[in-house]
Protein backbone atom coordinates (compact mmCIF):
# COMPACT_ATOMS: atom_id res chain seq x y z
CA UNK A 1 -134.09 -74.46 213.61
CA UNK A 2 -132.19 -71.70 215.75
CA UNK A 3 -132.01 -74.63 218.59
CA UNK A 4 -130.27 -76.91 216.26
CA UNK A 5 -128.08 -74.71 215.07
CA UNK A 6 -126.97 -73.86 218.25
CA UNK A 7 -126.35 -77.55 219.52
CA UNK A 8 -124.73 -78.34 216.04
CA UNK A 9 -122.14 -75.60 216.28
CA UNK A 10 -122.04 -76.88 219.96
CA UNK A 11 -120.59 -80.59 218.85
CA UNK A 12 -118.76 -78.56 216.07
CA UNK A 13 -116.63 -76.02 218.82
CA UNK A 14 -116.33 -78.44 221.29
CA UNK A 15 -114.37 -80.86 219.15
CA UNK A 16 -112.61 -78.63 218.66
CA UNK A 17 -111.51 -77.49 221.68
CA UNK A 18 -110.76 -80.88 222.53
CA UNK A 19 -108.79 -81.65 219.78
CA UNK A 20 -106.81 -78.62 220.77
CA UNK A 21 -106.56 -80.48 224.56
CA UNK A 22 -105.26 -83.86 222.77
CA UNK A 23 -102.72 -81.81 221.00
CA UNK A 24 -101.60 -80.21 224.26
CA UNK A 25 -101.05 -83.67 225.84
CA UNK A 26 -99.30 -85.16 223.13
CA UNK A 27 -96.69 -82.23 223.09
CA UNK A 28 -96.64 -80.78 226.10
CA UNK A 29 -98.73 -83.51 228.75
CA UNK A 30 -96.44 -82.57 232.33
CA UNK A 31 -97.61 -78.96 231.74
CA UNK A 32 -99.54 -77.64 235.31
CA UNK A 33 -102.85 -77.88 233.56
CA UNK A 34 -102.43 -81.51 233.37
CA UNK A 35 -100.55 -81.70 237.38
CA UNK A 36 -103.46 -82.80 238.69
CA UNK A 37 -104.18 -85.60 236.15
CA UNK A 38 -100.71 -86.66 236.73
CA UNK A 39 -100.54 -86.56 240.30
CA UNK A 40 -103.58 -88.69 240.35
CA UNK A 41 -101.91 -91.20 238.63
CA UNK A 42 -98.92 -91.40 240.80
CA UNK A 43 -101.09 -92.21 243.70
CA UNK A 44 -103.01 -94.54 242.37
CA UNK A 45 -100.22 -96.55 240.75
CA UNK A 46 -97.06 -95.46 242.56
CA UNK A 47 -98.08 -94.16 246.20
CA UNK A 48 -96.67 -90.95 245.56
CA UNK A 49 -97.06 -87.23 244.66
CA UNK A 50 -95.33 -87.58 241.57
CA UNK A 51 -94.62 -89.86 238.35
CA UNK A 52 -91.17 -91.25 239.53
CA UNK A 53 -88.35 -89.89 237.59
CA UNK A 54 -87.19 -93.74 236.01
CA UNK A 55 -90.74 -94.16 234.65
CA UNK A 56 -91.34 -90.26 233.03
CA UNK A 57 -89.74 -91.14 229.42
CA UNK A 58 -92.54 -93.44 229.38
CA UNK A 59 -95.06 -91.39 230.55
CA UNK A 60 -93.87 -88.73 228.07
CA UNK A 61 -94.04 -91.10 224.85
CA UNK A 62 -97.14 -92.71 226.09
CA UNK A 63 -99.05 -89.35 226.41
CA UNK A 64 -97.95 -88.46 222.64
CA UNK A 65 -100.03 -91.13 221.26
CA UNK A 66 -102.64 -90.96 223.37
CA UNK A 67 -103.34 -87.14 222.69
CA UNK A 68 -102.61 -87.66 219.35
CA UNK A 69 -105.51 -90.24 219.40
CA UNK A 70 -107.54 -87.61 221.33
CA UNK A 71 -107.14 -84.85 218.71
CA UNK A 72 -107.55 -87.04 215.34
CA UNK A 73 -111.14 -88.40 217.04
CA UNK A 74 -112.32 -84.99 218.04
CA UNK A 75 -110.79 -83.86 214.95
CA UNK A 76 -112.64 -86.59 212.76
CA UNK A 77 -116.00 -85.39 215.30
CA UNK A 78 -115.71 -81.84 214.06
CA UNK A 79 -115.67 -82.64 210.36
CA UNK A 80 -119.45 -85.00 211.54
CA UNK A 81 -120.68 -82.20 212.75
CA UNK A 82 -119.56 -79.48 210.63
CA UNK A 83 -120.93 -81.37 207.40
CA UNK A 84 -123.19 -84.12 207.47
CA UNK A 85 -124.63 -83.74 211.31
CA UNK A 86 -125.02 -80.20 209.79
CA UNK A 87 -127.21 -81.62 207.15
CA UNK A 88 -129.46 -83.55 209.40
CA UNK A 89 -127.89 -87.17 207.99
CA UNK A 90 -128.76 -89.78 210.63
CA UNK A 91 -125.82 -91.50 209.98
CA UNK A 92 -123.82 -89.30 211.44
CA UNK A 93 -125.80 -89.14 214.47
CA UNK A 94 -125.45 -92.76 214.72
CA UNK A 95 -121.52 -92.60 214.40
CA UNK A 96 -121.52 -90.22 216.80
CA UNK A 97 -122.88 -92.27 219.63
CA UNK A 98 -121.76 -95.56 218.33
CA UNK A 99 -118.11 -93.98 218.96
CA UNK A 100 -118.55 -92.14 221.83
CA UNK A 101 -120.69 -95.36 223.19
CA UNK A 102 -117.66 -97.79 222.52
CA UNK A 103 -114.70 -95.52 224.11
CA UNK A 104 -117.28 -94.83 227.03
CA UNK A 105 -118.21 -98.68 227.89
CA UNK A 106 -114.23 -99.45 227.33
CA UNK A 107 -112.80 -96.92 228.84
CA UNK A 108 -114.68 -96.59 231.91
CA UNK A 109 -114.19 -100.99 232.03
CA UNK A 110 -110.41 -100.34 232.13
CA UNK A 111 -110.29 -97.67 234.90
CA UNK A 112 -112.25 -99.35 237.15
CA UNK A 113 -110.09 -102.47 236.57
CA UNK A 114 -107.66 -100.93 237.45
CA UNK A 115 -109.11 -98.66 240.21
CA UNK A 116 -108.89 -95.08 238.42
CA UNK A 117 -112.18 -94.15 239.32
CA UNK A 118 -111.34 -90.50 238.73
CA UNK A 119 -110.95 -90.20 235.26
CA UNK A 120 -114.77 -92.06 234.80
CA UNK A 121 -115.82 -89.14 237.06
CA UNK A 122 -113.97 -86.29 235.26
CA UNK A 123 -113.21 -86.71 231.77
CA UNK A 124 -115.32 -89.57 230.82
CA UNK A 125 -118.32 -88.08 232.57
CA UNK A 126 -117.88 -84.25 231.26
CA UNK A 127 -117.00 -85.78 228.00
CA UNK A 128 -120.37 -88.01 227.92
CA UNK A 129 -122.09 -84.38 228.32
CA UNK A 130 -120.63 -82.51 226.43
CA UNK A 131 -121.44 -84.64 223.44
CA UNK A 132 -124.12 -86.33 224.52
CA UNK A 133 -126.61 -82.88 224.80
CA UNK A 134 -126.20 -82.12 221.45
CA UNK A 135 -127.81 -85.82 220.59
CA UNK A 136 -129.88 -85.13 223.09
CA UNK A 137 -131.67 -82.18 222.02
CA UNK A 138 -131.14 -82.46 217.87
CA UNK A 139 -132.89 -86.33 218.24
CA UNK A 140 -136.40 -84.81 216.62
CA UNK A 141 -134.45 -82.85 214.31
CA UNK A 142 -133.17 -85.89 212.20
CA UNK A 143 -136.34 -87.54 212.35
CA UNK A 144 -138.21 -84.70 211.12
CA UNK A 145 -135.44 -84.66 208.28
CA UNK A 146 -135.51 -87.73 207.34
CA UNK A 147 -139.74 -87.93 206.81
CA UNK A 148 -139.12 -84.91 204.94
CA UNK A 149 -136.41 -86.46 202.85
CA UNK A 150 -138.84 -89.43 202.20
CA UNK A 151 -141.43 -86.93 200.95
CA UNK A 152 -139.19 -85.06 198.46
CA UNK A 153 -138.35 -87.96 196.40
């Protein structure tokens, strides 16, 4: 029980924490945390060290939406895990790597499209980990849940 626990608030703090990130980049994404990310970009697309300067109004509406979209998913993740992942619901298991399984397979199809092998590396990678070890090591957990579930009623 103490292992699952552990995991649980694991998928719970972790959301959170990247919900905090997506906030960050929707309100604030050219801060030097996110340089790197940025200047990544501007090679790969541009040739250059930086964003050019005609294209950063863009850049700086686009990554509003997309951090916004960051935070409500981890967001929506932390309220899983808090409640029903808490409560050993399979469901919410499921959800959990039907979503992460469908940003990961689409995601990681548009970067290498378009050559941004990085960010399948980084984010998607760390991200896949992060979440994916609490599935990992709770799997017997909702199994065991569920049988018990079955013999209570």
């Amino acid at each position: 029980m103490r292992s699952f626990i552990f995991w649980q608030r694991w998928l719970f703090y972790s959301s959170l924490l990247f919900a905090v990130f997506g906030i960050v980049f929707a309100v604030y994404g050219n801060n030097p945390f996110f340089m790197p990310y940025n200047k990544a970009l501007a090679r790969i697309f541009w040739g250059s060290e930086n964003i050019p300067s005609e294209t950063e109004p863009f850049r700086a509406f686009i990554w509003g939406p997309l951090g916004a979209t960051i935070a409500c998913c981890y967001i929506l993740l932390a309220f899983i895990a808090r409640f029903p992942f808490k409560e050993k619901e399979r469901w919410a298991r499921n959800a959990i790597m039907t979503a992460f399984g469908v940003w990961v397979i689409l995601d990681s199809a548009v970067c290498l499209q378009h050559g941004v092998y990085f960010q399948i590396y980084i984010i998607n990678f760390f991200s896949i980990i992060v979440k994916a070890l609490p599935i990992i090591f709770t799997w017997k957990d909702f199994n065991t849940s569920q049988s018990l579930n079955k013999k209570l009623l």
